[in-house]
N, C-alpha and C. Protein backbone atom coordinates (compact mmCIF):
# COMPACT_ATOMS: atom_id res chain seq x y z
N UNK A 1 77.88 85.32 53.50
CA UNK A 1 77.61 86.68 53.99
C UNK A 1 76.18 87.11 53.63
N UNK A 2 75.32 86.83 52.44
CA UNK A 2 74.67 87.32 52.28
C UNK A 2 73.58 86.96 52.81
N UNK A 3 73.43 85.39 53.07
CA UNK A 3 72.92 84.51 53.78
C UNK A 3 72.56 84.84 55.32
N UNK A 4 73.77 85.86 55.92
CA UNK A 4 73.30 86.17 57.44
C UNK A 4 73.05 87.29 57.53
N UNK A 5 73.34 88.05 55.88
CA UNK A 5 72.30 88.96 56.04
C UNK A 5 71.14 89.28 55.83
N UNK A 6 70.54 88.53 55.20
CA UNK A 6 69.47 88.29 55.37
C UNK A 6 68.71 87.86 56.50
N UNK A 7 69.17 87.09 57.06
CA UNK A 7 68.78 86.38 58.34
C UNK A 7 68.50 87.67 59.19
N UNK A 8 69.65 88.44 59.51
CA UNK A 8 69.97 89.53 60.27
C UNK A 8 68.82 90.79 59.68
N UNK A 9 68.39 90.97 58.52
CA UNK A 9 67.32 91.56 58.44
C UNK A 9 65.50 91.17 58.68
N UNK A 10 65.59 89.71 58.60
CA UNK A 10 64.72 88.86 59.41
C UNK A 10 64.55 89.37 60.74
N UNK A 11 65.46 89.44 61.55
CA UNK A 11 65.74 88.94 63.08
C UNK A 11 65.03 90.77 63.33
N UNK A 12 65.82 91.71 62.15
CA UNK A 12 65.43 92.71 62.66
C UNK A 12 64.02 93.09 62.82
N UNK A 13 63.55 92.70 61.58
CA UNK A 13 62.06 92.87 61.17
C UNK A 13 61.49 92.48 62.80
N UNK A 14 61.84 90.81 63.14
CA UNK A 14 61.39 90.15 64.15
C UNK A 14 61.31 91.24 65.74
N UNK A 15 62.61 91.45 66.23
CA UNK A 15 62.48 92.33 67.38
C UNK A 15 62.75 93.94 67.47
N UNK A 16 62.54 94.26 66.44
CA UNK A 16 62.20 96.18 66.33
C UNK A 16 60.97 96.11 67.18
N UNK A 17 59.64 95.39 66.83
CA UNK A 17 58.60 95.63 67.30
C UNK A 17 58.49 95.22 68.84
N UNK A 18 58.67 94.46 69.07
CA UNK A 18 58.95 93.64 70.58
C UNK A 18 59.53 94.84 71.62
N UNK A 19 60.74 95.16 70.85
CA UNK A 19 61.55 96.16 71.70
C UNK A 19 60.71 97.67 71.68
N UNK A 20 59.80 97.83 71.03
CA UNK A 20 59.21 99.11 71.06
C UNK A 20 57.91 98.46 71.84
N UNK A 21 57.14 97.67 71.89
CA UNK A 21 55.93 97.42 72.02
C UNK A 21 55.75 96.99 73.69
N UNK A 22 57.28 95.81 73.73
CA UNK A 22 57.02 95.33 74.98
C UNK A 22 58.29 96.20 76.09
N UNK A 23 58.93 97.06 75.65
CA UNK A 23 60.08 97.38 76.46
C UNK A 23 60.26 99.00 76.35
N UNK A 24 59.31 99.46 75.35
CA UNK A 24 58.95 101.14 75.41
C UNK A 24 59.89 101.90 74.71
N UNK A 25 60.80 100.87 73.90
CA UNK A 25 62.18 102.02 73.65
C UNK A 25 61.54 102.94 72.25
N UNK A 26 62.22 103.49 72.06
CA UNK A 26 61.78 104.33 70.60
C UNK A 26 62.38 103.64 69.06
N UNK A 27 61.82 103.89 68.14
CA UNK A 27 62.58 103.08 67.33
C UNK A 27 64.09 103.21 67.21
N UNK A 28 64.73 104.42 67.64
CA UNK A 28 65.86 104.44 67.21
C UNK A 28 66.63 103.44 68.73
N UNK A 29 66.37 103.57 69.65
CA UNK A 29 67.03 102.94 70.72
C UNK A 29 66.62 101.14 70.33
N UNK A 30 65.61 100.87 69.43
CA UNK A 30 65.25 99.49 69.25
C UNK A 30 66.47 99.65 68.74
N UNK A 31 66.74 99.83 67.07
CA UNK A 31 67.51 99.82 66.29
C UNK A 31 69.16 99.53 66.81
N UNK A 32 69.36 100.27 68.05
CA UNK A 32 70.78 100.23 68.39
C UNK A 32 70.97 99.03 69.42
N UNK A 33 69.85 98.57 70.16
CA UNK A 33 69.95 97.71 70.86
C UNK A 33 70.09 96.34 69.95
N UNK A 34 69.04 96.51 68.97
CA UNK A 34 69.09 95.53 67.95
C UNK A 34 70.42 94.78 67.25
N UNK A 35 71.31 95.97 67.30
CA UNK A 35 72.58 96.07 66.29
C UNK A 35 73.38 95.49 67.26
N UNK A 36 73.89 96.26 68.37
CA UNK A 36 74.74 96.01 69.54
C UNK A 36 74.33 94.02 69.93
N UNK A 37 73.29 93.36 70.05
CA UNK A 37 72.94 92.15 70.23
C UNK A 37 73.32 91.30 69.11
N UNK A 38 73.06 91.80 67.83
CA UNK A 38 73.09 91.00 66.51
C UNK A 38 74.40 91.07 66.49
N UNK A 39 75.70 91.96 66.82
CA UNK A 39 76.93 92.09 66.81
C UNK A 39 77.68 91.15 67.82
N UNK A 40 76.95 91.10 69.12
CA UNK A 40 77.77 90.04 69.82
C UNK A 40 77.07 88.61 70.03
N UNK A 41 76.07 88.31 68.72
CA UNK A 41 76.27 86.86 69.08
C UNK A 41 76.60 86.17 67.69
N UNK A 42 77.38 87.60 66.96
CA UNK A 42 77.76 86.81 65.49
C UNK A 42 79.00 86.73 66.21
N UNK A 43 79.42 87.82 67.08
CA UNK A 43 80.64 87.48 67.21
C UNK A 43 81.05 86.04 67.83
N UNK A 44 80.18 85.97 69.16
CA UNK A 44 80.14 84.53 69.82
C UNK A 44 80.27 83.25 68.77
N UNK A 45 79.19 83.01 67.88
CA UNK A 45 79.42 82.23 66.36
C UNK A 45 80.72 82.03 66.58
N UNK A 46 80.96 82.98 65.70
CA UNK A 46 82.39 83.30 65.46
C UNK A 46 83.41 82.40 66.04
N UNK A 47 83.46 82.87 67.96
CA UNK A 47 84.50 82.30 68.45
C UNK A 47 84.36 80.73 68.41
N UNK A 48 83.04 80.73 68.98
CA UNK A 48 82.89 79.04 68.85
C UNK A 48 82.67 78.59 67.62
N UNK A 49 82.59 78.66 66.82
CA UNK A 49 82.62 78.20 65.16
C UNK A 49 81.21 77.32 64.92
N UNK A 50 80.18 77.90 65.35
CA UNK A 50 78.98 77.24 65.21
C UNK A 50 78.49 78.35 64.31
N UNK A 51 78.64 79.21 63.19
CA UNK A 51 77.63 80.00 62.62
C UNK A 51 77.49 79.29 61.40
N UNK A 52 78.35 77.73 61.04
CA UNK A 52 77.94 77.25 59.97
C UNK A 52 77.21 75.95 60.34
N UNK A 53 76.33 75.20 61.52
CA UNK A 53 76.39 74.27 61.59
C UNK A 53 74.96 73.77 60.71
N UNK A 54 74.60 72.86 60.34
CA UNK A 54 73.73 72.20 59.98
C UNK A 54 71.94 72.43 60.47
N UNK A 55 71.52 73.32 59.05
CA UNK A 55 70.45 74.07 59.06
C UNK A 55 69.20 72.71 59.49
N UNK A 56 70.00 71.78 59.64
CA UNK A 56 68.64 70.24 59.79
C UNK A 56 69.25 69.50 61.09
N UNK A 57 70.09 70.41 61.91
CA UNK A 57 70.87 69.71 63.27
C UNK A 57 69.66 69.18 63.94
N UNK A 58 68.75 69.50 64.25
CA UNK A 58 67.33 68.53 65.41
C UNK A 58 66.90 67.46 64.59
N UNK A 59 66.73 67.30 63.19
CA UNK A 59 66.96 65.98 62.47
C UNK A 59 68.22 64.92 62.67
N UNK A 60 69.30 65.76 62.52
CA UNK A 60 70.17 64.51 62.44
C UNK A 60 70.21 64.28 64.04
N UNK A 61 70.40 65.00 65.18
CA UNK A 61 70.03 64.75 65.92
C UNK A 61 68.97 63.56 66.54
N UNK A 62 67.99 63.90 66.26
CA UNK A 62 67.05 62.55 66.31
C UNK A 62 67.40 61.28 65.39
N UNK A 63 68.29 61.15 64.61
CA UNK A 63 68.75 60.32 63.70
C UNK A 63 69.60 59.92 64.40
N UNK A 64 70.58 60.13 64.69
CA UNK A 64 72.05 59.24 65.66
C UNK A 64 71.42 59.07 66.98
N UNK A 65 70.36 59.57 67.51
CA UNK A 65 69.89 59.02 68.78
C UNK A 65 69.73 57.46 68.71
N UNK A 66 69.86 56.64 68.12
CA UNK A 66 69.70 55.39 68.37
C UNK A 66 71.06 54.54 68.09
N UNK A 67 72.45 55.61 67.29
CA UNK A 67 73.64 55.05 67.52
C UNK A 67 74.40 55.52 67.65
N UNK A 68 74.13 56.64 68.71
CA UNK A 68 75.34 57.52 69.11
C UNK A 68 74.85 57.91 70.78
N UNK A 69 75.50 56.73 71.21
CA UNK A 69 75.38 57.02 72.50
C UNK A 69 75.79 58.34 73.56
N UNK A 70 76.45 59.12 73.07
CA UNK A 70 76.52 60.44 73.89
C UNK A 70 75.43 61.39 73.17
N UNK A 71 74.51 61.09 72.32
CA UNK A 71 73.42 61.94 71.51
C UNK A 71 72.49 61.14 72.47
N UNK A 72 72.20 60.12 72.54
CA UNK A 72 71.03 59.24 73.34
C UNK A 72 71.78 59.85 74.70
N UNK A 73 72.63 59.91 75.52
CA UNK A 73 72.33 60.53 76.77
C UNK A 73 72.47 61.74 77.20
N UNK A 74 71.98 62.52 76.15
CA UNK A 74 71.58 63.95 76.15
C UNK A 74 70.48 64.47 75.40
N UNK A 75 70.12 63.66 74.64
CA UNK A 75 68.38 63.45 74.45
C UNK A 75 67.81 63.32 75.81
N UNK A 76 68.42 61.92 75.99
CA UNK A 76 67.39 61.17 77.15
C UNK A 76 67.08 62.45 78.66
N UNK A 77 68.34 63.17 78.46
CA UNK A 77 68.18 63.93 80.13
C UNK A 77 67.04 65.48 79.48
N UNK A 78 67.31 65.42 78.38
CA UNK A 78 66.00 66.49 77.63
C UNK A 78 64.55 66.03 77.72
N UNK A 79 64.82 64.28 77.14
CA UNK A 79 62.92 64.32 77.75
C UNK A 79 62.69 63.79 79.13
N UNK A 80 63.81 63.58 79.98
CA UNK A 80 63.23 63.62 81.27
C UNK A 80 62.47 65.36 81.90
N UNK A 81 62.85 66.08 81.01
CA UNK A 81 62.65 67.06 81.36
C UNK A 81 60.93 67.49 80.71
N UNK A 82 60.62 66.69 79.74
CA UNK A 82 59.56 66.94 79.19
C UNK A 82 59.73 67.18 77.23
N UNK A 83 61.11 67.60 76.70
CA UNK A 83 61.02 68.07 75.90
C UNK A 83 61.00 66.89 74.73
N UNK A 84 60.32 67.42 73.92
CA UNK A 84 59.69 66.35 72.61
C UNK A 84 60.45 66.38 71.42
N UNK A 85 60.30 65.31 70.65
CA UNK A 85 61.02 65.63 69.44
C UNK A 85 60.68 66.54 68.59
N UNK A 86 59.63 67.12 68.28
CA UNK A 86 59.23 68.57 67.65
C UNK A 86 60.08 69.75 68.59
N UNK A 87 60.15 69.64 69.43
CA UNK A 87 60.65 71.02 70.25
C UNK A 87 62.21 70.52 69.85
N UNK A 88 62.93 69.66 69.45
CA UNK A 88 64.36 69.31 69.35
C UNK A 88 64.60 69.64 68.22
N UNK A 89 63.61 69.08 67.36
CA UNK A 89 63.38 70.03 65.74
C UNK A 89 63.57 71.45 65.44
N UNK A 90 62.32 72.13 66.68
CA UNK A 90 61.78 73.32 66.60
C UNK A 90 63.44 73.98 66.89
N UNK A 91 64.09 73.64 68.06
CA UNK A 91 65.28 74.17 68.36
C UNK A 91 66.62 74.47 67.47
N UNK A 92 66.80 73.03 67.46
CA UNK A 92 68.04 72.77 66.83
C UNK A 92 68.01 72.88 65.27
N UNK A 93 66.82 72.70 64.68
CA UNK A 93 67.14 73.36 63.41
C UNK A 93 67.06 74.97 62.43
N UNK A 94 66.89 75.52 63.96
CA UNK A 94 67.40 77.18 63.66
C UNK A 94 68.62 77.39 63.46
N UNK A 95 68.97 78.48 62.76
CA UNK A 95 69.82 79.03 62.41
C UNK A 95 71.01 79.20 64.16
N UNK A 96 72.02 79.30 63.95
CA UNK A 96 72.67 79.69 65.37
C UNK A 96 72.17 80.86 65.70
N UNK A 97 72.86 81.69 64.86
CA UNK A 97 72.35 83.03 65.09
C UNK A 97 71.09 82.89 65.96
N UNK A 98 69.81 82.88 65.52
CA UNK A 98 68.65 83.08 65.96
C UNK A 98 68.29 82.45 67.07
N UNK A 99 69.16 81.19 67.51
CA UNK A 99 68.91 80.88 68.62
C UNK A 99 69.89 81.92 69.48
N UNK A 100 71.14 82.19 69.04
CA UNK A 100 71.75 82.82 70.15
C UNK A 100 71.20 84.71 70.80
N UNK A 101 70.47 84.87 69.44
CA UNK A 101 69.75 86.32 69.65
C UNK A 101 68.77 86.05 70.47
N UNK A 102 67.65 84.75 70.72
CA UNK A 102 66.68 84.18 71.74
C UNK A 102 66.93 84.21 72.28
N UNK A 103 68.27 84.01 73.04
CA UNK A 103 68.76 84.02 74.28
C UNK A 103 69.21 84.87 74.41
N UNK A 104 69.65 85.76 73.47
CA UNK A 104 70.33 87.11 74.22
C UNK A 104 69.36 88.51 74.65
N UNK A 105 68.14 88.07 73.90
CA UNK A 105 66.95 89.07 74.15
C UNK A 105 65.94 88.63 75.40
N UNK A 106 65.82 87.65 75.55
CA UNK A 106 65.85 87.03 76.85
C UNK A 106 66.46 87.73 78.02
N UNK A 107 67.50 87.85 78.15
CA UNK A 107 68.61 88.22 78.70
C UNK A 107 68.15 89.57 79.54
N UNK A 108 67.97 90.52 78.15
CA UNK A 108 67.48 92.06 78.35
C UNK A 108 66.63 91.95 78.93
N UNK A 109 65.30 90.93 78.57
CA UNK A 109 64.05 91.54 78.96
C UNK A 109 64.30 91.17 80.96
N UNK A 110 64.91 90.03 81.08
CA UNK A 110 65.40 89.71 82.87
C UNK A 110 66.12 90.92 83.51
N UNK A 111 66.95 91.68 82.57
CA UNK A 111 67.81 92.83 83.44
C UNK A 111 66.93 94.07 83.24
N UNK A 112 65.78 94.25 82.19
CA UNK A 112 64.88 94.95 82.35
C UNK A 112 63.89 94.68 83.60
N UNK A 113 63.86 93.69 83.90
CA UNK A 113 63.16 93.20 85.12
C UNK A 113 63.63 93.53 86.20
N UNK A 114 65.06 92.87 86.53
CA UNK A 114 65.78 93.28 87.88
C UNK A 114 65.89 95.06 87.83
N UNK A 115 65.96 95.67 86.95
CA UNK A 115 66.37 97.39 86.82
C UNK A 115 64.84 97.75 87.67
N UNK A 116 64.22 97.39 86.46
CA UNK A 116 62.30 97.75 87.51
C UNK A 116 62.55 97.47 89.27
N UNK A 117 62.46 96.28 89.74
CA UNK A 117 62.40 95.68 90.42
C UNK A 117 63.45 96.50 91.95
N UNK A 118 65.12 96.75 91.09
CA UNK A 118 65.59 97.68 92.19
C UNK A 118 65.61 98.42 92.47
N UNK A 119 65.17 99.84 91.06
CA UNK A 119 65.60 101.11 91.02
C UNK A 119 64.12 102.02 91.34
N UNK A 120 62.91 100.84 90.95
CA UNK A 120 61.77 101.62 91.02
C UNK A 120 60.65 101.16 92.24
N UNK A 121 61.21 100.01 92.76
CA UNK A 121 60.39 99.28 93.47
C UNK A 121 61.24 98.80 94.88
N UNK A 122 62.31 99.57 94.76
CA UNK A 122 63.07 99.44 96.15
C UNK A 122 63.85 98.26 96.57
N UNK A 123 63.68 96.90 95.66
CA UNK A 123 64.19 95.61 96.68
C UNK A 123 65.34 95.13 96.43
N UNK A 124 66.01 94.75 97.02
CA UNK A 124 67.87 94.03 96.85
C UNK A 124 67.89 93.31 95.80
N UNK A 125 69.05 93.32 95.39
CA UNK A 125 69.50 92.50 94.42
C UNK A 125 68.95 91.02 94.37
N UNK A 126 68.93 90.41 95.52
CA UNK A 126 68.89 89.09 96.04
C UNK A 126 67.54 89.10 95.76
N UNK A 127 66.67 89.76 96.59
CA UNK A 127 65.01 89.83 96.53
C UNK A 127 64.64 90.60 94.79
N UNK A 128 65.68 90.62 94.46
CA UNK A 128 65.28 91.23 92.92
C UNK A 128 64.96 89.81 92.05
N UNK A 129 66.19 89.16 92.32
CA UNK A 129 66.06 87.80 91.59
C UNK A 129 65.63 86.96 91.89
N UNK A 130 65.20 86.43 93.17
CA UNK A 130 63.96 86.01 94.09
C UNK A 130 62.74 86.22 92.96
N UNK A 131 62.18 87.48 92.73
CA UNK A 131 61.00 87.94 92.37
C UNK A 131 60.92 87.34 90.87
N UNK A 132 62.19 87.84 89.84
CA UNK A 132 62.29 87.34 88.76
C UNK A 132 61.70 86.22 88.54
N UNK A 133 62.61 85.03 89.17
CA UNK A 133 62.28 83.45 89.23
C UNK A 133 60.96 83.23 89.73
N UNK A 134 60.32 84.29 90.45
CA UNK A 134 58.65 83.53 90.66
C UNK A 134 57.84 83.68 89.45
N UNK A 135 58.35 85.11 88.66
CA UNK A 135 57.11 85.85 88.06
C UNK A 135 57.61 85.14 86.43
N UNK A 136 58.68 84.54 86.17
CA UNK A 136 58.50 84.56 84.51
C UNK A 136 59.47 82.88 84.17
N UNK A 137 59.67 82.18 83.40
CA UNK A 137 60.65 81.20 83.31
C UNK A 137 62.28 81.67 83.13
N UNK A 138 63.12 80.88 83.63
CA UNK A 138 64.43 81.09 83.13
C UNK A 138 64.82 79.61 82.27
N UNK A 139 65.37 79.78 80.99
CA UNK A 139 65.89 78.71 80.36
C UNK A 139 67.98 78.77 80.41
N UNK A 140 67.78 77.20 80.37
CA UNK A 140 69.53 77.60 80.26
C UNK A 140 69.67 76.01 80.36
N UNK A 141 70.68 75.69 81.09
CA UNK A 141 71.04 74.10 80.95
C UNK A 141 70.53 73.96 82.41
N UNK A 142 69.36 72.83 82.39
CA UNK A 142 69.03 72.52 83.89
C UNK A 142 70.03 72.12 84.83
N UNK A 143 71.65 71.64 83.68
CA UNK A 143 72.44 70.79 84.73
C UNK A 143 73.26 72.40 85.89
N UNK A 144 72.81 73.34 85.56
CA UNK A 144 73.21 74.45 86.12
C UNK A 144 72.62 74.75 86.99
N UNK A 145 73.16 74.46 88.32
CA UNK A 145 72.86 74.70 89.60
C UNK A 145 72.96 76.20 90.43
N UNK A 146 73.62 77.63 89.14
CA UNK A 146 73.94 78.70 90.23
C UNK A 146 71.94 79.43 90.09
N UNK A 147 71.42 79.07 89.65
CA UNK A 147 70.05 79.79 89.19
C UNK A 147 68.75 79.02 90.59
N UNK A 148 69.15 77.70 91.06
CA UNK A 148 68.09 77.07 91.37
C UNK A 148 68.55 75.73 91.41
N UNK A 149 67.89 74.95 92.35
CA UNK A 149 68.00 73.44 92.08
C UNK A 149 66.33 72.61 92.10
N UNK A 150 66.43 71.73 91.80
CA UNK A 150 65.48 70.89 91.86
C UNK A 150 64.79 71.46 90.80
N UNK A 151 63.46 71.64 90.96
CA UNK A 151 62.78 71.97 90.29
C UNK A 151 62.70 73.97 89.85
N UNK A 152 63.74 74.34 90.76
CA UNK A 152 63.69 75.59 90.28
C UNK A 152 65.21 76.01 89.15
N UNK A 153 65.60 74.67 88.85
CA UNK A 153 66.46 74.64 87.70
C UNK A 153 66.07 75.38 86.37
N UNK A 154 66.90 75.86 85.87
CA UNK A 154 66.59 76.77 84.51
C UNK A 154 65.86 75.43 83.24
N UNK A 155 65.20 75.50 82.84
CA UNK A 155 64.51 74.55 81.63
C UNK A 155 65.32 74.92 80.47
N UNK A 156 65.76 73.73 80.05
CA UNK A 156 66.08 73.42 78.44
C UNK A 156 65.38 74.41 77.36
N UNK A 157 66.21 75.13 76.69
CA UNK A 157 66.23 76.03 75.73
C UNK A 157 64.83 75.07 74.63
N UNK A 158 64.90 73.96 74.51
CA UNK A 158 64.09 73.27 73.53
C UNK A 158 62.78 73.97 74.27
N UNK A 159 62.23 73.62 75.09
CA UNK A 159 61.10 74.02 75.97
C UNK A 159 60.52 75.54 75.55
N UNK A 160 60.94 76.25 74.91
CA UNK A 160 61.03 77.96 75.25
C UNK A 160 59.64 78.15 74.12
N UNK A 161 59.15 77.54 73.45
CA UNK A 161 58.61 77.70 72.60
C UNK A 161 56.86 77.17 73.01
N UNK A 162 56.57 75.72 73.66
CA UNK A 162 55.85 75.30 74.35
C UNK A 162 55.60 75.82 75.32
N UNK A 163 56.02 76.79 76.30
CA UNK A 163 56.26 77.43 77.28
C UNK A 163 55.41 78.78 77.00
N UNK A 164 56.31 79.59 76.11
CA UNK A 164 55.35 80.70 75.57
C UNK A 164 54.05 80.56 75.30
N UNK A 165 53.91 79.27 74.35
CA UNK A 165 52.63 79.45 74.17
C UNK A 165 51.27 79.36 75.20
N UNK A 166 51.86 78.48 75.92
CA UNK A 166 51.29 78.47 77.04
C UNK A 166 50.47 78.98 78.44
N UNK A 167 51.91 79.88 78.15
CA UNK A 167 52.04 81.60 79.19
C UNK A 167 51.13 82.18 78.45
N UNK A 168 50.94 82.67 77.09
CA UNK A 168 49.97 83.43 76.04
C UNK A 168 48.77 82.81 76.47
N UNK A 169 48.59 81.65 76.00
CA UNK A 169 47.26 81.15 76.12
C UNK A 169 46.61 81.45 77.83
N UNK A 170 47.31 80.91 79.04
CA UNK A 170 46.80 81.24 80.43
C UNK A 170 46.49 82.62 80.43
N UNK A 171 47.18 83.83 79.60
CA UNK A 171 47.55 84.50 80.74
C UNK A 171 45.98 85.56 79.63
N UNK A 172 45.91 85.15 78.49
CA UNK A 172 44.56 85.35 77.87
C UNK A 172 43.26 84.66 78.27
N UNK A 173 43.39 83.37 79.22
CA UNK A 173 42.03 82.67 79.19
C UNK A 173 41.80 83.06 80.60
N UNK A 174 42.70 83.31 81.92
CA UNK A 174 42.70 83.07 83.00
C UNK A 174 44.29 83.59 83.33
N UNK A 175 44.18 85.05 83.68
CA UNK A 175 45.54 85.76 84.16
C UNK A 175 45.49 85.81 85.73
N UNK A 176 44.25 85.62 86.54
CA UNK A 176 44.88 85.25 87.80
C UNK A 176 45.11 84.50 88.34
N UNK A 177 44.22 83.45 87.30
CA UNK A 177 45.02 81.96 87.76
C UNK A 177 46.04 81.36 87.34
N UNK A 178 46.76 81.99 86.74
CA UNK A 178 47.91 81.74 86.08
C UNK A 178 48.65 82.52 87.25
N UNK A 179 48.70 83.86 87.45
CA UNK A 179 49.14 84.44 88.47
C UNK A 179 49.48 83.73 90.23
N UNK A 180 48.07 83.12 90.50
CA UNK A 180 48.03 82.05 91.39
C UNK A 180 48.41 81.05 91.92
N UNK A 181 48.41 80.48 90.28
CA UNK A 181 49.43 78.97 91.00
C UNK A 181 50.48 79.14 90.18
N UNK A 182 51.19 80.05 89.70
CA UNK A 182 52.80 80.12 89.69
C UNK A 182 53.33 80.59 90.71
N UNK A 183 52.37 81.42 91.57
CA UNK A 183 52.95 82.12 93.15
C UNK A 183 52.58 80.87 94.37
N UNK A 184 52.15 79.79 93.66
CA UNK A 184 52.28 78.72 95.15
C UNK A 184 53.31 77.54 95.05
N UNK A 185 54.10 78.09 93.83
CA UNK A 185 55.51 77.39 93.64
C UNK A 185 56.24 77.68 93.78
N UNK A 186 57.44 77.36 94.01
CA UNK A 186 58.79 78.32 94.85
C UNK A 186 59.73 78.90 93.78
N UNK A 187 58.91 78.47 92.16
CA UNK A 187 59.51 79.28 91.54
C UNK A 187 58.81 79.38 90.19
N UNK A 188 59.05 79.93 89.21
CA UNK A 188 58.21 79.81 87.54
C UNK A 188 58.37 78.39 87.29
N UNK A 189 59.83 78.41 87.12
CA UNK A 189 59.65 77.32 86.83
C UNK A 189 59.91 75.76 87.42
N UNK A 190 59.64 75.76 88.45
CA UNK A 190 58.55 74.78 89.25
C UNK A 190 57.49 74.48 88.90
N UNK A 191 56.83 75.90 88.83
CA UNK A 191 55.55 75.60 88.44
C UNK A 191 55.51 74.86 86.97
N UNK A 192 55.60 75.74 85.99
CA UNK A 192 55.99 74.97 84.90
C UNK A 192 56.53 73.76 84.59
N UNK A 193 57.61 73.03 85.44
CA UNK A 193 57.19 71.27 85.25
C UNK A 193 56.12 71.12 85.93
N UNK A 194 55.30 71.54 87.28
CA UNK A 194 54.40 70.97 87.39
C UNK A 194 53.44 70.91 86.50
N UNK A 195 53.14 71.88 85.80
CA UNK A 195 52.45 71.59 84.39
C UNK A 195 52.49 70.94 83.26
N UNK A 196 53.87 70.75 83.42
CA UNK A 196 54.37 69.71 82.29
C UNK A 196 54.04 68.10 82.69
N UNK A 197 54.42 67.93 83.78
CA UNK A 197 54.04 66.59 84.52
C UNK A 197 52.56 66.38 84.08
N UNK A 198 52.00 67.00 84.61
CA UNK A 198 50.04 67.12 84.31
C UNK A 198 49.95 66.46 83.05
N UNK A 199 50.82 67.48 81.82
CA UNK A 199 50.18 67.43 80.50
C UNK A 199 49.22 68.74 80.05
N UNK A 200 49.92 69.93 80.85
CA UNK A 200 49.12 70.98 80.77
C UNK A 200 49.76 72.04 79.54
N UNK A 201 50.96 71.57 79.29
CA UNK A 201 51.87 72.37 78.57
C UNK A 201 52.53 71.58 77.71
C-alpha cells in the first residue's frame, strides 16, 4: 500500500501540471480528473491482477526471448514494428500503474480532441476521428484493426516514448514541416513508420 502510494503521489506530481498547462483545467478540476483516472486503473490492476508484476518485466523479457518461444514471437512482431530493446525496457519495466495511467491520459487528451473538433469546429463524428488520426499518433496493439489498417494501425505502446521525443524535437526545429509531411500520409501514424523506416525516429 504504501508503495502505490507513493507512486500515486509521483504520478500526481507528474500530471497536475500537464492537465493545467496543456488542457486548461484549473487545479482543482486537474486534481479530480487526476483522482477519478488513478482510481480506475488501480482498479483495472486489480481485476487483471497485474499491480504486482515484476518491477524488471522488459529485462526478463529480453531474457526468455531466446527460450521462450511465445516471448520470441511477440518480441519479434514488436521489432518488425521498429521497437528496440531499450523501448521494451523503457516500457515494461514501469510500474503497471504508470503505464496504465499513460494510456489512460492519452485517452483524455484524444476525447479532448474529438470534443474540440465536434462541438467547436462543426465536423461528424467520423470526420472527427478522420482528423484525430492525421494530426497526432494513436498507440494500442497494431494487431487491432477497428482504428486503421496497414500502416494506419495503432503503434506499440513500447514506441510512445521515441515518438514523443521526436514530435518535441520536429515540432521545435521545423513545425511546418512536421505539419507537412504528416498531412501527405493518410495518417500520423503512417507517417511515423515512415520515419521509422528512414531512421528518423
Amino acid at each position: 500500500m504504501a508503495k502505490t502510494s507513493t507512486l500515486e503521489k509521483h504520478l500526481r506530481n507528474q500530471y497536475l501540471p500537464i492537465f493545467q498547462k496543456m488542457m486548461g483545467m484549473s487545479m482543482a478540476k486537474a486534481k479530480r480528473t487526476f483522482k477519478d483516472l488513478f482510481t480506475k486503473v488501480t482498479e483495472e490492476a486489480g481485476n487483471e491482477d497485474t499491480m504486482n508484476l515484476p518491477p524488471d518485466l522488459g529485462d526478463m523479457l529480453l531474457e526468455k526471448e531466446s527460450t521462450d518461444k511465445k516471448v520470441e514471437t511477440v518480441l519479434a512482431q514488436k521489432r518488425a514494428e521498429g521497437v528496440r530493446d531499450q523501448n521494451i525496457r523503457w516500457w515494461w519495466n514501469m510500474h503497471d500503474l504508470e503505464r496504465r495511467m499513460m494510456s489512460k491520459v492519452d485517452e483524455v487528451f484524444i476525447y479532448a480532441l474529438f470534443l474540440r473538433f465536434t462541438k467547436e469546429e462543426g465536423l461528424s463524428a467520423a470526420e472527427a476521428n478522420e482528423r484525430i488520426r492525421k494530426v497526432r499518433p494513436m498507440f494500442g496493439d497494431p494487431a487491432d484493426s477497428r482504428y486503421g489498417r496497414g500502416n494506419d494501425r495503432p503503434l506499440p505502446d513500447e514506441l510512445r516514448q521515441r515518438v514523443n521525443t521526436y514530435m518535441t524535437r520536429r515540432a521545435q526545429q521545423d513545425p511546418e514541416g512536421l505539419k507537412r509531411d504528416a498531412e501527405a500520409c493518410s495518417s500520423f501514424n503512417a507517417f511515423i513508420r515512415k520515419e521509422i523506416k528512414v531512421g528518423n525516429v
